[in-house]
N, C-alpha and C. Protein backbone atom coordinates (compact mmCIF):
# COMPACT_ATOMS: atom_id res chain seq x y z
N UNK A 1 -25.34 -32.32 -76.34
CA UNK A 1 -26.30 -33.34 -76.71
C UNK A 1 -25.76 -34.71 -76.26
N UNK A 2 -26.61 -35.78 -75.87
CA UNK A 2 -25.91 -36.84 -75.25
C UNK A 2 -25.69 -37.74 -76.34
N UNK A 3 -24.53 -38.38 -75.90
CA UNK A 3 -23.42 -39.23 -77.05
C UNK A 3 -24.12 -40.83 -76.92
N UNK A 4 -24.82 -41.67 -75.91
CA UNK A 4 -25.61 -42.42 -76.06
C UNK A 4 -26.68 -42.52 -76.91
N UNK A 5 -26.56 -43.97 -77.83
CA UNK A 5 -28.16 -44.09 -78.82
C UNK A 5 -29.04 -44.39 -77.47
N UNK A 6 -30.09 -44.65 -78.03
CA UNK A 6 -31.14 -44.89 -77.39
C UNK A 6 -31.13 -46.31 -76.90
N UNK A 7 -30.39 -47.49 -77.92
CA UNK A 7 -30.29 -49.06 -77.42
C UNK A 7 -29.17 -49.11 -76.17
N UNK A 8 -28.34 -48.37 -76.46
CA UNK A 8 -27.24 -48.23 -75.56
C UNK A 8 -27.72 -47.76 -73.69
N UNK A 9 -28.30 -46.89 -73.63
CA UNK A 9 -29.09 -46.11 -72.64
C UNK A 9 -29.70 -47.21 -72.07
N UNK A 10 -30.74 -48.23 -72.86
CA UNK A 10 -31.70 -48.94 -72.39
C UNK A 10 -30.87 -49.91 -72.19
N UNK A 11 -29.86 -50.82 -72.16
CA UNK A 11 -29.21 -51.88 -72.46
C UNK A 11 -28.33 -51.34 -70.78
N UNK A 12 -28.12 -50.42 -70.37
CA UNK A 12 -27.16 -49.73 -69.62
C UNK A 12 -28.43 -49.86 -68.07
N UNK A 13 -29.09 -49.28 -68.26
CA UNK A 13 -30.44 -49.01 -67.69
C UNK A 13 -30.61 -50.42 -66.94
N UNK A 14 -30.64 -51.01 -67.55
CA UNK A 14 -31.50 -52.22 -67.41
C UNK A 14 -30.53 -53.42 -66.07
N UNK A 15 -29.37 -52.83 -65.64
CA UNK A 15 -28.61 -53.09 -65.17
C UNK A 15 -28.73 -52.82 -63.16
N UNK A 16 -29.54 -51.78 -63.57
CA UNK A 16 -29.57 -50.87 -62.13
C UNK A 16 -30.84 -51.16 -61.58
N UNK A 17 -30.47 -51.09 -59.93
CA UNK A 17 -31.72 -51.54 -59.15
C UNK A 17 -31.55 -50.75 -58.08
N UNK A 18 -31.91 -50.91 -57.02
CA UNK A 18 -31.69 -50.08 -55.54
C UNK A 18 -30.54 -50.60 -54.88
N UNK A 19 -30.50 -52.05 -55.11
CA UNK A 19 -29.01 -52.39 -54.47
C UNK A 19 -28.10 -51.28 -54.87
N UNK A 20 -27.77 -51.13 -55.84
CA UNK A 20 -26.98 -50.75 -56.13
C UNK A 20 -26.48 -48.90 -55.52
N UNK A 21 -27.61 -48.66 -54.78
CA UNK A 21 -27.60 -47.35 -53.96
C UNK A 21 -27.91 -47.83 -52.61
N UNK A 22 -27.38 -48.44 -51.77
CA UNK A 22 -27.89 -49.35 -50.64
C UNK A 22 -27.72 -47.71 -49.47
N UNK A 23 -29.18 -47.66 -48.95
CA UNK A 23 -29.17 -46.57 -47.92
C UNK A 23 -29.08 -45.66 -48.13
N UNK A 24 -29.41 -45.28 -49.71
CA UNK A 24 -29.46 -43.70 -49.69
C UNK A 24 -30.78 -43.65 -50.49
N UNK A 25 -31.54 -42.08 -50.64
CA UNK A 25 -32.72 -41.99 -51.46
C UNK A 25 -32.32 -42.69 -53.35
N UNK A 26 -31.89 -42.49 -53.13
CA UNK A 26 -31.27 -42.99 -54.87
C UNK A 26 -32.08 -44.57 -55.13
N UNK A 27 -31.57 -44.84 -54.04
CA UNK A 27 -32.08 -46.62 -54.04
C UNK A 27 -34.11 -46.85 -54.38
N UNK A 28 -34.48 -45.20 -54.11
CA UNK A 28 -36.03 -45.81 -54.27
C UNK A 28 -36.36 -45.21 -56.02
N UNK A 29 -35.32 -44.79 -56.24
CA UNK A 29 -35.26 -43.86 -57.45
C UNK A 29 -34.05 -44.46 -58.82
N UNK A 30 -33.47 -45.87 -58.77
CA UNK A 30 -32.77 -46.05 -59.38
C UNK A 30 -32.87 -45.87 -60.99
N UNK A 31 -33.72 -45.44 -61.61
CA UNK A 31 -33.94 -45.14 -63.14
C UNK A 31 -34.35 -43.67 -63.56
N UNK A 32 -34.19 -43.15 -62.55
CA UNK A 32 -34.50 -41.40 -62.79
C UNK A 32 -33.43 -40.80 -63.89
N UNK A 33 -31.89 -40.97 -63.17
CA UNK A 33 -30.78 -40.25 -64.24
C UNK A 33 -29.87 -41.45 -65.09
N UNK A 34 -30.68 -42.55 -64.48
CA UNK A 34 -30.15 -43.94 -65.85
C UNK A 34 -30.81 -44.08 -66.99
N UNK A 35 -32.11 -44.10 -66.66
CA UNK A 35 -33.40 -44.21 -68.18
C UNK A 35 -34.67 -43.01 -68.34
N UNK A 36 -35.11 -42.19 -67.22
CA UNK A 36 -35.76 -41.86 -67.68
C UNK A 36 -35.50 -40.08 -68.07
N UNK A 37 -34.51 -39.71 -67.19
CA UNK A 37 -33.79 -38.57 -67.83
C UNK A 37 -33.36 -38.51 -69.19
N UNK A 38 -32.45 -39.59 -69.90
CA UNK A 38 -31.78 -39.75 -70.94
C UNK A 38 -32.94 -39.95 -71.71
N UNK A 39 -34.46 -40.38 -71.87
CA UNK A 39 -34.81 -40.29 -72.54
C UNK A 39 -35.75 -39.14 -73.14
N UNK A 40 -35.79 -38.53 -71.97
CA UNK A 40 -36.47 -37.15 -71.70
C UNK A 40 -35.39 -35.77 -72.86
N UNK A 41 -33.75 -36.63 -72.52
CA UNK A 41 -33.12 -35.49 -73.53
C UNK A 41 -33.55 -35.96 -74.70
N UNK A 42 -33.89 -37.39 -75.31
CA UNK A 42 -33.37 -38.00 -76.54
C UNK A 42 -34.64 -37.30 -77.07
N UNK A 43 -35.71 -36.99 -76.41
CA UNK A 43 -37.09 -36.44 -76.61
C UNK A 43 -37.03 -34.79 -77.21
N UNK A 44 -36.26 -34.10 -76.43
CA UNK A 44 -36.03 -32.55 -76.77
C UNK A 44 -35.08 -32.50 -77.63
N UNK A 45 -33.92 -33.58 -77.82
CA UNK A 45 -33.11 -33.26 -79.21
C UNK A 45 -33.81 -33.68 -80.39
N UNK A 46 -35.15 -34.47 -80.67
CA UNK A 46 -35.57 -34.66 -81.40
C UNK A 46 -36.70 -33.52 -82.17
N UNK A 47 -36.97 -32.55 -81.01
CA UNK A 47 -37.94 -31.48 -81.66
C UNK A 47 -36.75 -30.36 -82.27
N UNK A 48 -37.26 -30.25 -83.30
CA UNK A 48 -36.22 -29.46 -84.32
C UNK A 48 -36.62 -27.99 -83.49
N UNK A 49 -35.16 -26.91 -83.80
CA UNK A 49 -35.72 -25.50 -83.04
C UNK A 49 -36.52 -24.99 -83.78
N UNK A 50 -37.13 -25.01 -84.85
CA UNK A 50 -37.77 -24.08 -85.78
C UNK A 50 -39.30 -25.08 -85.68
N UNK A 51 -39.82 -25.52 -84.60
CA UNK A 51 -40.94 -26.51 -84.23
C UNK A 51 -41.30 -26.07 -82.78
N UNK A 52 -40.25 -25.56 -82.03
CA UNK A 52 -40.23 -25.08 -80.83
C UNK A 52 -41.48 -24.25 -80.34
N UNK A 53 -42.18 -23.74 -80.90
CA UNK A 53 -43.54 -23.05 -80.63
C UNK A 53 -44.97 -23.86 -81.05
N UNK A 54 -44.36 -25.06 -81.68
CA UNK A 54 -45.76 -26.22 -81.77
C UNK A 54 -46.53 -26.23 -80.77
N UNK A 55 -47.44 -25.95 -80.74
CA UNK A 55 -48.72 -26.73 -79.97
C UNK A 55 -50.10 -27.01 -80.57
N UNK A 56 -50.42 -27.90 -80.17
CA UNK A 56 -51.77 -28.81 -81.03
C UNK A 56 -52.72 -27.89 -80.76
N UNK A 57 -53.24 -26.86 -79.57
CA UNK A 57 -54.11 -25.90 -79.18
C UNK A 57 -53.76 -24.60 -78.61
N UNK A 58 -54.26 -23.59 -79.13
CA UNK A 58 -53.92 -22.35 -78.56
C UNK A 58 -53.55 -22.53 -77.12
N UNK A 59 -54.53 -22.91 -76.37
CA UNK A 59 -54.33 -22.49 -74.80
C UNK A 59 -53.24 -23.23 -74.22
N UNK A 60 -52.68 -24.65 -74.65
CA UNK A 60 -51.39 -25.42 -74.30
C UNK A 60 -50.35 -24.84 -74.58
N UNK A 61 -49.12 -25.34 -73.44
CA UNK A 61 -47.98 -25.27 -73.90
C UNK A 61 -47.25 -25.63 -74.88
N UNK A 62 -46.37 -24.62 -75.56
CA UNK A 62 -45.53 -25.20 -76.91
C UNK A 62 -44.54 -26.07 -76.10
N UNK A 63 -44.51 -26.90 -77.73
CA UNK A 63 -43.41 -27.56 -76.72
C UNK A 63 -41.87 -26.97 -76.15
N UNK A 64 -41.54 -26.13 -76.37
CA UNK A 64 -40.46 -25.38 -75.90
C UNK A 64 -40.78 -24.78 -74.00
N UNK A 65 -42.35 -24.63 -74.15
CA UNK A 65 -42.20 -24.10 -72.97
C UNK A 65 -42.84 -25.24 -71.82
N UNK A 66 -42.56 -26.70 -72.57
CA UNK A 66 -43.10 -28.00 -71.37
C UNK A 66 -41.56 -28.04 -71.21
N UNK A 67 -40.21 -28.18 -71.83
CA UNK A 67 -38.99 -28.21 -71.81
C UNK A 67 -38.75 -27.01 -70.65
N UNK A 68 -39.39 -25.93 -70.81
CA UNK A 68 -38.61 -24.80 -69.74
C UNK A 68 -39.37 -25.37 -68.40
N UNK A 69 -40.50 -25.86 -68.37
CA UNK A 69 -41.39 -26.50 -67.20
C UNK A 69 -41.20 -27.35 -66.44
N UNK A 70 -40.16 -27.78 -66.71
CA UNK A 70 -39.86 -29.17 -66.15
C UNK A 70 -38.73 -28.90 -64.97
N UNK A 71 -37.79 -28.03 -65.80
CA UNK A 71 -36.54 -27.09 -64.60
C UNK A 71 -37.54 -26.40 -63.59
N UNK A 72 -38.53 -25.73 -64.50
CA UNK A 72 -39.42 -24.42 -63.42
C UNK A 72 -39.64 -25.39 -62.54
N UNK A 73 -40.24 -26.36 -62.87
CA UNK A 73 -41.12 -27.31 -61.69
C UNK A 73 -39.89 -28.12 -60.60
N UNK A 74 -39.05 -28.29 -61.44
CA UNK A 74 -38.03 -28.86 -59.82
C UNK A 74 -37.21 -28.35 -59.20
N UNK A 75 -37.06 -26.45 -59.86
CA UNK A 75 -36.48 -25.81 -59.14
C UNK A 75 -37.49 -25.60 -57.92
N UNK A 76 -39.04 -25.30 -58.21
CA UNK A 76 -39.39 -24.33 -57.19
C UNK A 76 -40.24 -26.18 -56.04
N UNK A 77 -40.18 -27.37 -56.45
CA UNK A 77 -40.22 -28.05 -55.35
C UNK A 77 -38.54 -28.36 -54.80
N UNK A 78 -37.84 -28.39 -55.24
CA UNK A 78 -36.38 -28.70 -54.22
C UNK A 78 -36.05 -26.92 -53.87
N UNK A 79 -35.72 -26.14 -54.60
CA UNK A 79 -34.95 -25.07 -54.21
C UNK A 79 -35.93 -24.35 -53.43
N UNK A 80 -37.34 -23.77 -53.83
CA UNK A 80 -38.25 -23.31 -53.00
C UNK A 80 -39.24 -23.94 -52.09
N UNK A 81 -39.32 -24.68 -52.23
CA UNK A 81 -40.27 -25.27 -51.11
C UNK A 81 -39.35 -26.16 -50.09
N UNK A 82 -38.43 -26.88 -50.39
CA UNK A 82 -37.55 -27.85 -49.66
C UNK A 82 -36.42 -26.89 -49.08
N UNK A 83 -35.70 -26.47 -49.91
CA UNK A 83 -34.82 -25.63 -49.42
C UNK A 83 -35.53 -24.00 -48.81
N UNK A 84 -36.16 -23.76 -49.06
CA UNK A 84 -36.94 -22.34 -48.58
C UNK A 84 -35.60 -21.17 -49.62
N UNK A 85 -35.62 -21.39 -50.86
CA UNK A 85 -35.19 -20.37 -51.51
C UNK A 85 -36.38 -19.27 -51.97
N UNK A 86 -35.98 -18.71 -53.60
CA UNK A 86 -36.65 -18.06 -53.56
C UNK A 86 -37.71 -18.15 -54.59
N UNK A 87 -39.02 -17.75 -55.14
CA UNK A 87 -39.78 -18.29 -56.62
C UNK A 87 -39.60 -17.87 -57.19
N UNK A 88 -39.30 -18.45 -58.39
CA UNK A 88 -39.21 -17.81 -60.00
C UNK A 88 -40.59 -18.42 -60.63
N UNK A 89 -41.23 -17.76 -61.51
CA UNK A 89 -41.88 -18.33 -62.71
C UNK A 89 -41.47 -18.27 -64.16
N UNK A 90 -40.75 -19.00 -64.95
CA UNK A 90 -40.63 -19.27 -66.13
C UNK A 90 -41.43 -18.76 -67.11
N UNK A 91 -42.85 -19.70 -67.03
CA UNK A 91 -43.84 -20.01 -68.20
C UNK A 91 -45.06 -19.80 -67.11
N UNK A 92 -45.76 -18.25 -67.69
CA UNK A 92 -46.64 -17.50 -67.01
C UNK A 92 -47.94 -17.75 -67.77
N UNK A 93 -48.91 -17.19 -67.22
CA UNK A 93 -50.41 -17.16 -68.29
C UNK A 93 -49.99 -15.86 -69.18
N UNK A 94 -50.64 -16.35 -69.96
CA UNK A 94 -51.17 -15.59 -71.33
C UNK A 94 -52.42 -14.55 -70.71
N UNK A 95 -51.77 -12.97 -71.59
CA UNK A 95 -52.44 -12.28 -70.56
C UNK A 95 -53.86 -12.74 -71.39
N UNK A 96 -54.07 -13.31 -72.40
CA UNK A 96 -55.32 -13.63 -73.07
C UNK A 96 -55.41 -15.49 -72.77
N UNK A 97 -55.83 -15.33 -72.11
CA UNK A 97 -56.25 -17.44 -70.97
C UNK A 97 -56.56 -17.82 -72.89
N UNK A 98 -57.31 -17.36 -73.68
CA UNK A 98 -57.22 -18.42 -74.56
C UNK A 98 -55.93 -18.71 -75.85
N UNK A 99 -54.74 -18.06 -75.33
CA UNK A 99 -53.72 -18.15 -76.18
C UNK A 99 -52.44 -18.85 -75.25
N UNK A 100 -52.95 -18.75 -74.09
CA UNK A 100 -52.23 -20.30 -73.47
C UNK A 100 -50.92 -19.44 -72.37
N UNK A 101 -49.58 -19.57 -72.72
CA UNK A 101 -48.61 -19.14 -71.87
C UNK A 101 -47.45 -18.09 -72.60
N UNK A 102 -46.65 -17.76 -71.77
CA UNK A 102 -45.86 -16.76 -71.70
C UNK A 102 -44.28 -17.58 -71.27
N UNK A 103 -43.50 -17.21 -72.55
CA UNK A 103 -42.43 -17.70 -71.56
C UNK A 103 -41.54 -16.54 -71.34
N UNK A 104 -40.86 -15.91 -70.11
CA UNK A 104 -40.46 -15.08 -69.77
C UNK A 104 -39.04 -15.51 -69.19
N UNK A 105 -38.44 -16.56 -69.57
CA UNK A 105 -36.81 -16.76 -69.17
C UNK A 105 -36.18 -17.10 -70.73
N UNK A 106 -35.04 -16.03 -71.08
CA UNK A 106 -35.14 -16.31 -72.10
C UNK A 106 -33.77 -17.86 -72.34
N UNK A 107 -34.57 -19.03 -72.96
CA UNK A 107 -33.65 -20.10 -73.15
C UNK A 107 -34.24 -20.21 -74.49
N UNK A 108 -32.79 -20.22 -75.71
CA UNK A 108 -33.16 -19.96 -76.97
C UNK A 108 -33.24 -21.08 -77.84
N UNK A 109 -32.32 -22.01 -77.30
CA UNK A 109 -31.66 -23.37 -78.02
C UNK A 109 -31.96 -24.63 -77.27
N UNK A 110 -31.87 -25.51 -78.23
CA UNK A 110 -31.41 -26.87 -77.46
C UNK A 110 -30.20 -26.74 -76.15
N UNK A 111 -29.06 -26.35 -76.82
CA UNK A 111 -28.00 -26.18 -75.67
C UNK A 111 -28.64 -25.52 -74.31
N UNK A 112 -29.49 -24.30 -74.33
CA UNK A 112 -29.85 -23.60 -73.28
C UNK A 112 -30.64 -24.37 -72.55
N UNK A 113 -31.82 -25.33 -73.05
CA UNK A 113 -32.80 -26.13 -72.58
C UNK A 113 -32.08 -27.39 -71.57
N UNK A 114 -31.05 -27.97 -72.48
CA UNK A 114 -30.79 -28.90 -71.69
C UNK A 114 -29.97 -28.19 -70.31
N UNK A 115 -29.14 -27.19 -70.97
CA UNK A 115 -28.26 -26.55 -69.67
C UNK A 115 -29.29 -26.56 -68.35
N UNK A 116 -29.91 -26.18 -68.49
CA UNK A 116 -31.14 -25.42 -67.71
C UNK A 116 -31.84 -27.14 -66.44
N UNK A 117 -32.02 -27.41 -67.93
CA UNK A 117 -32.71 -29.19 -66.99
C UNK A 117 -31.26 -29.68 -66.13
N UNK A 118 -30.15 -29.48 -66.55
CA UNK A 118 -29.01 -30.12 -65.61
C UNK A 118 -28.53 -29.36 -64.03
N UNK A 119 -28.88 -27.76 -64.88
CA UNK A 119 -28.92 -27.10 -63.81
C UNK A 119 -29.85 -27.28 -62.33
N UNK A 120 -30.73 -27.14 -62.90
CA UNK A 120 -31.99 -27.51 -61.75
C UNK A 120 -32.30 -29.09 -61.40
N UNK A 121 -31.77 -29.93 -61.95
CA UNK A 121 -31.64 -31.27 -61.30
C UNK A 121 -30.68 -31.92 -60.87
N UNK A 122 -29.48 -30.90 -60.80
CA UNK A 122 -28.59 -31.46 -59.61
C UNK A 122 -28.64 -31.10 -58.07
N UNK A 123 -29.94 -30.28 -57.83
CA UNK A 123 -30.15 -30.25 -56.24
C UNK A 123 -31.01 -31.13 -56.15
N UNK A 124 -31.66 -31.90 -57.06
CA UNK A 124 -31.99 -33.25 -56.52
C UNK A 124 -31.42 -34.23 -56.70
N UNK A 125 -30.65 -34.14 -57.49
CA UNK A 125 -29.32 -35.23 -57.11
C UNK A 125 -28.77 -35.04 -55.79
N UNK A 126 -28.50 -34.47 -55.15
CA UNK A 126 -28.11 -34.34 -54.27
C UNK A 126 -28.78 -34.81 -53.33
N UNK A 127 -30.14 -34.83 -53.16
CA UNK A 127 -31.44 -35.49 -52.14
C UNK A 127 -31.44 -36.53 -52.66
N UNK A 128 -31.07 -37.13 -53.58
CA UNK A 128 -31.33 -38.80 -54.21
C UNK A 128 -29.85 -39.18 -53.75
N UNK A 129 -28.77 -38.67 -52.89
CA UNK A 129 -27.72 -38.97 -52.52
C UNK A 129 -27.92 -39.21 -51.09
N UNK A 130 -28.81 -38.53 -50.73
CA UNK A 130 -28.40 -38.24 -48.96
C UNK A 130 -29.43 -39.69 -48.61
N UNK A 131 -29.13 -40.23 -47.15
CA UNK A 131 -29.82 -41.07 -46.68
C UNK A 131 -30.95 -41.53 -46.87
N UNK A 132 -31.33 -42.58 -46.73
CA UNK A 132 -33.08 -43.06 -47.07
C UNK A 132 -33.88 -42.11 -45.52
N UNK A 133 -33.51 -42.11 -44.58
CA UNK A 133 -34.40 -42.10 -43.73
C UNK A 133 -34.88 -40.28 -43.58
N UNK A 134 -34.09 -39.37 -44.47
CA UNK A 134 -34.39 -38.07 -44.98
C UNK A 134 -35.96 -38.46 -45.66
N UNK A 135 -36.33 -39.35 -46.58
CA UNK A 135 -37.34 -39.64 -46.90
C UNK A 135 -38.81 -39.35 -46.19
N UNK A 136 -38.73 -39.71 -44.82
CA UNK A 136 -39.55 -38.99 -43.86
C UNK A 136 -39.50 -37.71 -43.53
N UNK A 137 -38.55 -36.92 -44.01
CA UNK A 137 -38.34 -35.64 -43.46
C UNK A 137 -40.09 -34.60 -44.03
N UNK A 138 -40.62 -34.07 -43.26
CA UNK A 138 -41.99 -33.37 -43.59
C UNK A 138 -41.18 -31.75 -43.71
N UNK A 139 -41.96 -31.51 -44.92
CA UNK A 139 -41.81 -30.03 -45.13
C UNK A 139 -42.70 -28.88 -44.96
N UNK A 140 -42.82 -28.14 -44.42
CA UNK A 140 -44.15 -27.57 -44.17
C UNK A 140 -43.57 -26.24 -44.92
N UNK A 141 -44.68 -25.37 -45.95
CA UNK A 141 -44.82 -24.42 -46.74
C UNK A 141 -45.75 -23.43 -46.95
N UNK A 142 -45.17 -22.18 -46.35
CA UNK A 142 -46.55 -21.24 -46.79
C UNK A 142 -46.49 -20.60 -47.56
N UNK A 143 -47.96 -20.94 -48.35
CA UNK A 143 -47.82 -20.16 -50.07
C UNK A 143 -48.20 -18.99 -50.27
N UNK A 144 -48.31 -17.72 -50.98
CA UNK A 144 -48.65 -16.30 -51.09
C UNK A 144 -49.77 -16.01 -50.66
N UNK A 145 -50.78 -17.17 -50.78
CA UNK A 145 -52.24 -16.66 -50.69
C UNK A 145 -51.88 -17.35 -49.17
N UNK A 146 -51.46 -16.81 -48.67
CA UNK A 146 -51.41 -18.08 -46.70
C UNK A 146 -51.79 -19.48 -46.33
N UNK A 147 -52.15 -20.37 -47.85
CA UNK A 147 -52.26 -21.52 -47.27
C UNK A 147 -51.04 -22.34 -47.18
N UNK A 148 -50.82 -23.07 -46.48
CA UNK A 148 -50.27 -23.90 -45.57
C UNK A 148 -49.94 -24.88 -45.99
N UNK A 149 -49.10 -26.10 -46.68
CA UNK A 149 -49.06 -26.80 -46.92
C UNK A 149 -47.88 -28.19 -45.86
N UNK A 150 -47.95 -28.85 -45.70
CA UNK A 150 -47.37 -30.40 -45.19
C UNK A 150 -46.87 -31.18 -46.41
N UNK A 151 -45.68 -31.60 -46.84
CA UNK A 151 -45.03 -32.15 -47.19
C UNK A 151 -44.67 -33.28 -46.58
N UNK A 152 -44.32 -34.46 -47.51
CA UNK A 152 -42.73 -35.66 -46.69
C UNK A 152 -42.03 -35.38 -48.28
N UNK A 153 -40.62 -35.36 -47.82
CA UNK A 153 -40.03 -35.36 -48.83
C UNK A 153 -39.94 -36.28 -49.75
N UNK A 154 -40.43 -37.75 -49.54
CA UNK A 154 -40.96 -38.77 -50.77
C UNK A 154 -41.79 -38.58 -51.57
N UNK A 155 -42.90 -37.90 -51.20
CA UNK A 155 -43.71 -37.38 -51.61
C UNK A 155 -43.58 -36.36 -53.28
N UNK A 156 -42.81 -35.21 -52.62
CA UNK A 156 -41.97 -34.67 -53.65
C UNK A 156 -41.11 -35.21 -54.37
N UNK A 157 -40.32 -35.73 -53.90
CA UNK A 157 -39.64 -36.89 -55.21
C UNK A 157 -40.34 -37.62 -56.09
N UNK A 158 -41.16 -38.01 -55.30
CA UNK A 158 -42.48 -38.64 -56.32
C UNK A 158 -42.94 -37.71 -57.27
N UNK A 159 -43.62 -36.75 -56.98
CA UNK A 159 -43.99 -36.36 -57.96
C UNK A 159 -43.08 -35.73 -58.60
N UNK A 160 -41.82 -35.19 -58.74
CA UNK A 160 -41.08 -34.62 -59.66
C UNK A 160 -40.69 -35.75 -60.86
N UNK A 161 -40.46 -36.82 -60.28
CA UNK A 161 -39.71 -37.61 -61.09
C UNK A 161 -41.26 -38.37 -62.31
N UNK A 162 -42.63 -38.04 -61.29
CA UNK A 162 -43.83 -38.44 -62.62
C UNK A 162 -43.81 -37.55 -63.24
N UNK A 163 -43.86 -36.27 -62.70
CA UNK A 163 -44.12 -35.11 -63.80
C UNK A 163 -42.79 -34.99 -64.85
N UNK A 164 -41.87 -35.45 -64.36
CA UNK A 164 -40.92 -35.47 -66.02
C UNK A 164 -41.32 -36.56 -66.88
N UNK A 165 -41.91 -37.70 -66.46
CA UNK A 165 -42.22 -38.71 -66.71
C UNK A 165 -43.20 -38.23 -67.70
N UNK A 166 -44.15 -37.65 -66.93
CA UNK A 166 -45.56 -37.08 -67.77
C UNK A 166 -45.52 -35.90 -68.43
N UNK A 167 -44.50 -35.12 -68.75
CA UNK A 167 -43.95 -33.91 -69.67
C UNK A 167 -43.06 -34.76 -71.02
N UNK A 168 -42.39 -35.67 -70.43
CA UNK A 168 -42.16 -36.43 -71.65
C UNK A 168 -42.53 -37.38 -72.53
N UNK A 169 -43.67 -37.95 -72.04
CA UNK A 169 -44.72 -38.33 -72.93
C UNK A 169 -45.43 -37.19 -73.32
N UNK A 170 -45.52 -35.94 -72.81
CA UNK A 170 -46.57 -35.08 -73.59
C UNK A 170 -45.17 -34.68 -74.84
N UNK A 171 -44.05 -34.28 -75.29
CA UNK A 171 -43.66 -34.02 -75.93
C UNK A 171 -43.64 -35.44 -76.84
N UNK A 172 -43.39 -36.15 -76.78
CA UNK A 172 -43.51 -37.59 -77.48
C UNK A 172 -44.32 -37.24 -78.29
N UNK A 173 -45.73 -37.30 -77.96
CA UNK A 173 -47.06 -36.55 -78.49
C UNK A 173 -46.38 -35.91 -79.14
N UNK A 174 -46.06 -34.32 -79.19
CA UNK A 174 -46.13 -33.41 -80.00
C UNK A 174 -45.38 -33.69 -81.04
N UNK A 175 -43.98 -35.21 -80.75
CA UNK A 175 -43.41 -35.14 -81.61
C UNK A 175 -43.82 -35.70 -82.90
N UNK A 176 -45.28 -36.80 -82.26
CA UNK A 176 -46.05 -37.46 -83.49
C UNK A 176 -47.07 -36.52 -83.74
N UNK A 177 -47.12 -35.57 -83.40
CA UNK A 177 -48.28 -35.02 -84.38
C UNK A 177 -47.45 -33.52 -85.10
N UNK A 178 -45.90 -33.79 -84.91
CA UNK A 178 -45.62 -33.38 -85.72
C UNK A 178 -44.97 -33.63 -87.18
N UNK A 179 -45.39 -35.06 -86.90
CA UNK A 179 -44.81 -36.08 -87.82
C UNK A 179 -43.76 -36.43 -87.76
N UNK A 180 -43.02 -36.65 -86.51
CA UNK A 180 -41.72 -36.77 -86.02
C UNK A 180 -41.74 -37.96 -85.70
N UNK A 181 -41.09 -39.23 -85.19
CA UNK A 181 -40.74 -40.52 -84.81
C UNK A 181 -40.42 -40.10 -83.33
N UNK A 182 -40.69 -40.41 -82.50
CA UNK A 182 -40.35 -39.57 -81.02
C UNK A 182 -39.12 -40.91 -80.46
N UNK A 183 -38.27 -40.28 -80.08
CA UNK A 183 -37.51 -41.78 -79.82
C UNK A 183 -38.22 -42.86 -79.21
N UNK A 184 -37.38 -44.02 -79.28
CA UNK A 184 -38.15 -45.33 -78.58
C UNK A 184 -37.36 -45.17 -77.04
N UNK A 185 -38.41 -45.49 -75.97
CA UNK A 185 -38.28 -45.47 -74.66
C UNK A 185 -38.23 -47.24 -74.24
């Protein structure tokens, strides 16, 4: 669990800009693993484990399985689509669409959840290391059903780093409607 409060993080944060990564992807990304990661953990240590299957509607994700979603989602844009590894799915449909998802990797704890998010976001650390001008690099992807997709790798950075963005405001949520205080961001 991380040893930073939340004033500390933001006070730390608030320090960093792109200079400070001059010529590498990092520089267009300077608050990803300074502020908005750290608050993304301060978010999942705050949902108690015995809350872990909350969700406001059958067919949504609990919040345990937006926590496993977030690894699923940046393993399979850096490791499978960028790197051409291989797909996993995590958090599947519900073989009944109105009872929502399936989670099929088993991560039991807090400890496992965060393991999991560190795991799968240090191969994009690694692309937030390498040169800016990788940024242009186009990825081209063919998906099961044969369509075709075109990538730039900014692109994907982009959206990985909103969709944690926008997974951790959805747990925020769950944490106020579970009557929880969701940390301050």
């Amino acid at each position: 669990m991380s040893t930073m409060t939340a004033d500390e993080i933001r006070f730390a944060s608030r320090t960093r800009s792109a200079a400070d990564y001059p010529g590498t992807i990092r520089s267009y990304y300077p608050f990803w693993d300074t502020r908005y990661r750290p608050f993304l953990i301060k978010a999942i240590e705050a949902i108690p484990a015995d809350r872990f299957d909350f969700k406001p509607r059958p067919e949504l994700l609990t919040a345990h399985q937006i926590i496993v979603h977030i690894p699923e989602a940046e393993r399979a844009w850096i490791h499978q689509i960028v790197e051409g590894g291989t797909d996993e799915e995590w958090v599947i449909p519900h073989p009944e669409p109105g009872q929502g998802w399936k989670t099929v990797r088993d991560v039991p704890d807090h400890a496992a959840l965060l393991a999991l998010l560190e795991e799968w976001h240090r191969p994009t650390q690694r692309w937030l290391d390498r040169p800016v001008a990788e940024l242009e690099r186009v990825i081209e992807y063919k998906f099961k059903d044969g369509t075709e997709r075109r990538y730039k790798l900014h692109y994907i950075l982009d959206h990985l780093q909103e969709h944690e963005i926008h997974h951790r405001a959805q747990l925020n949520l769950y944490l106020r409607l579970m009557g929880i205080e969701p940390p301050s961001i």
